[in-house]
Protein backbone atom coordinates (compact mmCIF):
# COMPACT_ATOMS: atom_id res chain seq x y z
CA UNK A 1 0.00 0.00 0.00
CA UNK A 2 1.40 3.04 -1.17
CA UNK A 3 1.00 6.09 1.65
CA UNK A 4 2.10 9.69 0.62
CA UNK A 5 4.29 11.08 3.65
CA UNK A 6 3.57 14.63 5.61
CA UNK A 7 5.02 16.60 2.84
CA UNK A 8 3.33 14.69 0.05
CA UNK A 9 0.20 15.28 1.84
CA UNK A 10 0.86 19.16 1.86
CA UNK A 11 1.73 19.30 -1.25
CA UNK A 12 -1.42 17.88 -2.58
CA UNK A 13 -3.39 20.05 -0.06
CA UNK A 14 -1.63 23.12 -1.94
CA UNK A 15 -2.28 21.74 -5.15
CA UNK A 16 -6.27 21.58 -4.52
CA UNK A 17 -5.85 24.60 -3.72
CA UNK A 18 -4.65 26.52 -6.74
CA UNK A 19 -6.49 24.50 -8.43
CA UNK A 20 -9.37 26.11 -6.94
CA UNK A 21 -8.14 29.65 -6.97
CA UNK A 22 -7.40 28.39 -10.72
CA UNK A 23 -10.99 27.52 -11.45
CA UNK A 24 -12.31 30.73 -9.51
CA UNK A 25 -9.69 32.81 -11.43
CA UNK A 26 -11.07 31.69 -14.64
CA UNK A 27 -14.70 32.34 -14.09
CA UNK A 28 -13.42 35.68 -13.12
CA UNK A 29 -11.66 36.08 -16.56
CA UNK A 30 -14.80 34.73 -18.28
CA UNK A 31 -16.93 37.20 -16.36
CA UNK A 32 -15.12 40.24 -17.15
CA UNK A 33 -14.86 39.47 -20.89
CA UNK A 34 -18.19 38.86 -21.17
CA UNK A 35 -18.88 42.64 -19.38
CA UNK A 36 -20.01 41.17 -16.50
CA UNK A 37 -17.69 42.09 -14.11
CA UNK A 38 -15.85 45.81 -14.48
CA UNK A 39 -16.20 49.16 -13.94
CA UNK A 40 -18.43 52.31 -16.19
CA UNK A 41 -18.71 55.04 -15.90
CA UNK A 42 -21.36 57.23 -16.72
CA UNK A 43 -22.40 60.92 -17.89
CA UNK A 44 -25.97 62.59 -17.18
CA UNK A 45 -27.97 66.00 -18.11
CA UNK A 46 -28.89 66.73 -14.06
CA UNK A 47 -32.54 67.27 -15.17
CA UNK A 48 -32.57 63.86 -17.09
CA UNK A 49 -31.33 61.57 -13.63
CA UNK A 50 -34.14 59.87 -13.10
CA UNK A 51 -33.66 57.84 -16.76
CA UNK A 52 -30.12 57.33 -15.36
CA UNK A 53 -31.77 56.06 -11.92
CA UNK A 54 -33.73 53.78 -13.80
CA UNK A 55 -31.46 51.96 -16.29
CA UNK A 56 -29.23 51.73 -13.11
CA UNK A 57 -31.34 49.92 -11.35
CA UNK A 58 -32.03 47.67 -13.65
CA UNK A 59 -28.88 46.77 -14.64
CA UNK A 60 -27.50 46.63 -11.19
CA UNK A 61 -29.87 43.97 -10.64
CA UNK A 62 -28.74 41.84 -13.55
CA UNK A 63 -25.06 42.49 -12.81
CA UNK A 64 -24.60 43.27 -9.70
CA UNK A 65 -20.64 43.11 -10.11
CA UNK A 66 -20.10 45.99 -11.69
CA UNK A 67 -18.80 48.78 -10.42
CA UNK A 68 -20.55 52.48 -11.78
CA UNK A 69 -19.21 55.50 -11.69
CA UNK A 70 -21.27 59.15 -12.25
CA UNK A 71 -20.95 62.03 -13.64
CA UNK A 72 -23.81 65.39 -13.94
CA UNK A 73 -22.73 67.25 -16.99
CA UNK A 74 -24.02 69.07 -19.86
CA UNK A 75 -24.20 67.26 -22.91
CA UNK A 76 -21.06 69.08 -24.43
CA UNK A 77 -19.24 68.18 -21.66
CA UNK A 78 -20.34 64.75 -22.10
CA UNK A 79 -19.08 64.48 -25.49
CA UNK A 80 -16.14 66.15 -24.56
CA UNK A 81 -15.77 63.45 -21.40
CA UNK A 82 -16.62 60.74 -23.93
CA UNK A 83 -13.88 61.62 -26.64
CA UNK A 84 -11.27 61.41 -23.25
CA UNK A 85 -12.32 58.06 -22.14
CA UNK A 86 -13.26 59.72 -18.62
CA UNK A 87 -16.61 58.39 -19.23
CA UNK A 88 -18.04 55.58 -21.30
CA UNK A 89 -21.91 56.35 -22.04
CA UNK A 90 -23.87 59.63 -21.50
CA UNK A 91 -27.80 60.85 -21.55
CA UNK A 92 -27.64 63.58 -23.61
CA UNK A 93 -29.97 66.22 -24.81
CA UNK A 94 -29.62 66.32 -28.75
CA UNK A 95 -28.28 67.51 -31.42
CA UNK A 96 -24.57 66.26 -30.93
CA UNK A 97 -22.62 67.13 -33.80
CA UNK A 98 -19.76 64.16 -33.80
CA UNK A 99 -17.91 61.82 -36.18
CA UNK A 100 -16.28 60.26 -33.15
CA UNK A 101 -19.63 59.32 -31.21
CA UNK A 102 -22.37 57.48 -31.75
CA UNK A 103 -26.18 58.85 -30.26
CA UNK A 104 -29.17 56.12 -30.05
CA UNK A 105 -32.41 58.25 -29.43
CA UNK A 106 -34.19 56.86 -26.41
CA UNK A 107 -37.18 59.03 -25.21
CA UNK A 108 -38.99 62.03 -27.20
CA UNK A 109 -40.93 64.71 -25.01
CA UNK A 110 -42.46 68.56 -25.75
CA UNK A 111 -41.09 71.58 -24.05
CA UNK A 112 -43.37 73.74 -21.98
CA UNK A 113 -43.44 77.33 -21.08
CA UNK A 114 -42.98 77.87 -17.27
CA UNK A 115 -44.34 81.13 -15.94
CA UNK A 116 -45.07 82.77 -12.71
CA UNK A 117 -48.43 81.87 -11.39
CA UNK A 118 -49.91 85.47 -11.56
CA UNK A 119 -48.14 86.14 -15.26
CA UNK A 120 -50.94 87.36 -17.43
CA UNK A 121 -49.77 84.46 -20.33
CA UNK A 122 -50.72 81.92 -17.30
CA UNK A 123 -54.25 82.42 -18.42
CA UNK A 124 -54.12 81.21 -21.47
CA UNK A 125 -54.27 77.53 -22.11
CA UNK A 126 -51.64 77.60 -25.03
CA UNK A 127 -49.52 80.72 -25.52
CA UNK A 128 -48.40 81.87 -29.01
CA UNK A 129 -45.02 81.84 -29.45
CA UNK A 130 -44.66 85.45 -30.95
CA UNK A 131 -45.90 86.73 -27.49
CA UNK A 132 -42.83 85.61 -25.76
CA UNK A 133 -41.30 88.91 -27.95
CA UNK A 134 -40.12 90.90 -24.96
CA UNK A 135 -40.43 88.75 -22.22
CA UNK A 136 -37.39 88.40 -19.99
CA UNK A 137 -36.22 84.90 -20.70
CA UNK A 138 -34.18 82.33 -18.27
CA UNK A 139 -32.59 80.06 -20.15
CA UNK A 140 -29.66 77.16 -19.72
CA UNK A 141 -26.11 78.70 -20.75
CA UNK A 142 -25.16 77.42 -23.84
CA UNK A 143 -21.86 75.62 -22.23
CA UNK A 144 -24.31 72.62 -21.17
CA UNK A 145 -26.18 72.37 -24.67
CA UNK A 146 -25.00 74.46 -27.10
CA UNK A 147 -27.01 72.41 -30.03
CA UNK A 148 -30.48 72.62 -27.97
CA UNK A 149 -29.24 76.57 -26.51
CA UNK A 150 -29.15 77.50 -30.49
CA UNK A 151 -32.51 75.10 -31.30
CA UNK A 152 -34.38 78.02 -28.79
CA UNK A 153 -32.85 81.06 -30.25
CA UNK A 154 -33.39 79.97 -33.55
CA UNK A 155 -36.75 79.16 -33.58
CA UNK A 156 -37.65 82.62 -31.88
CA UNK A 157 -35.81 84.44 -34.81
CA UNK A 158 -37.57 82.21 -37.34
CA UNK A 159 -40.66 83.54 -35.56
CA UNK A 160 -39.70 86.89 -35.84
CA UNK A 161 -38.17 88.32 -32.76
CA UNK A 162 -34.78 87.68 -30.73
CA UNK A 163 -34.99 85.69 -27.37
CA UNK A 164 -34.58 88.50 -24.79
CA UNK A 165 -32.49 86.71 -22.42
CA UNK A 166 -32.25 88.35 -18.90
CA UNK A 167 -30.52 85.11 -16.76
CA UNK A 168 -28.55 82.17 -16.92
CA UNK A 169 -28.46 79.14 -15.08
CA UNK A 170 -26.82 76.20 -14.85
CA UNK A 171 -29.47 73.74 -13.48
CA UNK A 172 -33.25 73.66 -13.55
CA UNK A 173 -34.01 73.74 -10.35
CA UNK A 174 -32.65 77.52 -10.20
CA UNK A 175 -34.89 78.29 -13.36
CA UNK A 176 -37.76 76.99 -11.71
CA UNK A 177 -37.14 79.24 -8.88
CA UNK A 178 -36.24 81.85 -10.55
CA UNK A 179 -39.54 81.36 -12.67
CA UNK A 180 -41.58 81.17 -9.84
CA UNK A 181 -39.94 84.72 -8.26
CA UNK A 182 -41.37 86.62 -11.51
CA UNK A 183 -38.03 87.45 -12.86
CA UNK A 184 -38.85 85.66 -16.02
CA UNK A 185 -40.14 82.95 -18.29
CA UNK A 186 -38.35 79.56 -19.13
CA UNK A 187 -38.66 76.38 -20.97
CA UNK A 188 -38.85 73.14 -19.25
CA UNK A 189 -39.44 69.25 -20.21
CA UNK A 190 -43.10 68.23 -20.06
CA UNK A 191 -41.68 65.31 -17.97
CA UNK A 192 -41.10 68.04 -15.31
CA UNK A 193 -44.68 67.35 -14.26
CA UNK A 194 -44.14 63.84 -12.83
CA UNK A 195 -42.10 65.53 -10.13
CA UNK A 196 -43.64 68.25 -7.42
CA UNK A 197 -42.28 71.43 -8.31
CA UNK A 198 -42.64 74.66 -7.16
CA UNK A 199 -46.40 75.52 -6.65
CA UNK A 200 -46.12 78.88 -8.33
CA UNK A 201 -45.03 77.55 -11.62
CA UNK A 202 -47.22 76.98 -14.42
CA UNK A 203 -46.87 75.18 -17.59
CA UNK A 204 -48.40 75.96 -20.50
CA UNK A 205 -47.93 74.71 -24.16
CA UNK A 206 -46.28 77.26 -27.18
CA UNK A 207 -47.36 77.21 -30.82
CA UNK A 208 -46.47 76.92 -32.85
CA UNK A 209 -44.00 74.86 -30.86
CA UNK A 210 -40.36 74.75 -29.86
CA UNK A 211 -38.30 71.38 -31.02
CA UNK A 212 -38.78 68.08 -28.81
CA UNK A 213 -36.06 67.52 -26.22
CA UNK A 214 -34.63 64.19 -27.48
CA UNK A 215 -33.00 62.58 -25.47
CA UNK A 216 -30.33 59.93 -26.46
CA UNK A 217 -27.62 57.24 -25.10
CA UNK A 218 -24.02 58.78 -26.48
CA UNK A 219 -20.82 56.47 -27.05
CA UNK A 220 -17.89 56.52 -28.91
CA UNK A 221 -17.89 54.71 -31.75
CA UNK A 222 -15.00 52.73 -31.74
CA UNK A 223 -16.00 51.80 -27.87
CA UNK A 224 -15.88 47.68 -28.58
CA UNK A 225 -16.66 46.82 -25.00
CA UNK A 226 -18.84 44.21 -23.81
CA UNK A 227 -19.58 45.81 -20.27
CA UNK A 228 -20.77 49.14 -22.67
CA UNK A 229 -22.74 46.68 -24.92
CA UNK A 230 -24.54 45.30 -21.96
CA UNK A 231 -25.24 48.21 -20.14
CA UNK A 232 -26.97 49.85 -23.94
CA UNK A 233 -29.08 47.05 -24.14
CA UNK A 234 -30.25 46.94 -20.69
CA UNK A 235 -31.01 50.79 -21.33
CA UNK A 236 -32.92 50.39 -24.19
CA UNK A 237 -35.05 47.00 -22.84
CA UNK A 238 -35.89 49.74 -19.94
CA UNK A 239 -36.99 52.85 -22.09
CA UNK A 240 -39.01 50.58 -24.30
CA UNK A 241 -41.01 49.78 -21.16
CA UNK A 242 -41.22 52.99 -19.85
CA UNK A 243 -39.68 56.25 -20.99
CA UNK A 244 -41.68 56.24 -24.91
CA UNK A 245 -44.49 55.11 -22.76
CA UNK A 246 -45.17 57.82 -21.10
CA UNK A 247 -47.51 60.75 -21.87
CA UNK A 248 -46.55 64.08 -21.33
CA UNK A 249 -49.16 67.21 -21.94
CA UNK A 250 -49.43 70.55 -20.50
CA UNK A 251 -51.21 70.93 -17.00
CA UNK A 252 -54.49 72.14 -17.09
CA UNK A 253 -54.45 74.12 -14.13
């Protein structure tokens, strides 16, 4: 009868051993080729987070071993970011004029007039766009959205008149208060309504109307990687269900 001695024994322990951390090593491997282990990072629009918040979710919860990483900018800074490799998708607002990136549209939504609750236009149910001639305007800087920024401006000079634009602001939560102080009028996505706001805002329709917000998943184009891949579809599988699902119309109030 053959009997291994002590350091047979150990050595045989050890071997099971890698052998294990072997096996475990290449699952590992496997996983991360296949993009489901890593690390992304991501780019958003601040007033667009809650599409973020919900493709996270849902891909968190089918791979729940990857490691994200985000980012609020403005779409030109996401392109920008994009180009650099600091990030590897973004929401942006579109146009995004780009050889180097790719944009997938993923949700389509009106933009609505917000005005001060006791701003004669508040009466109206839909407000002609030639009576915005005049009115003080708050509107995004063009830094964060430069192809949307020029979308407003020129479809007020195709109407006839130049935006008078009295502030600037970075975020939308300023504009809304801002809007809701009577120091001017703004534009605002129609999905703004399935969040509480401020109670002195209200929304009212233009025509004829300004350009849908479109909203679309950015990448660069020679991005090959499977992680990317994964996260895109699980994006789109969620604003099939949900985001071109939704109906957004002017309040009524």
């Amino acid at each position: 009868m053959v009997q291994l001695t002590d350091a047979g024994v150990r050595f045989v322990e050890q071997a099971r051993k890698l052998l294990a951390q072997f096996g475990h090593l290449k699952s590992v491997a496997s996983r991360a080729q296949s993009g489901e282990i890593g690390h992304l990072a991501l780019g958003c629009v601040t007033s667009y987070k809650r599409y973020l918040v919900e493709c996270v979710q849902a891909f968190s919860q089918k791979y729940p071993n990857v490691s994200l990483e985000f980012h609020s900018m403005g779409t030109d800074q996401q392109a920008k970011a994009l180009k650099q490799g600091r990030i590897h998708v973004g929401f942006v607002v579109l146009p995004v004029q780009s050889s180097e990136l790719v944009t997938e549209r993923i949700s389509s939504e009106p933009r609505l007039l917000g005005l001060a609750a006791n701003h004669p236009l508040a009466r109206r149910r839909k407000v002609p766009l030639t009576s915005l001639a005049g009115e003080p305007f708050i509107l995004f800087t063009r830094d964060l959205c430069s192809g949307s920024h020029d979308q407003i401006i020129r479809t007020c000079v195709n109407a006839g008149f130049s935006l008078h634009i009295r502030h600037e602001v970075t975020n939308i939560v300023t504009a809304l208060a801002l809007v809701e102080a009577g120091l001017g009028v703004s534009l605002f996505p129609a999905s703004i309504q399935d969040f509480s706001g401020p109670k002195g805002v209200i929304l009212r329709e233009v025509y004829p109307p300004f350009p849908r917000i479109e909203l679309a998943l950015a990448y660069r184009s020679d991005d090959e990687s499977p992680l990317l891949r994964l996260f895109l579809s699980v994006a789109k599988e969620v604003f099939a269900k949900t985001a071109d699902g939704r109906s957004f119309q002017a309040a009524s109030r």
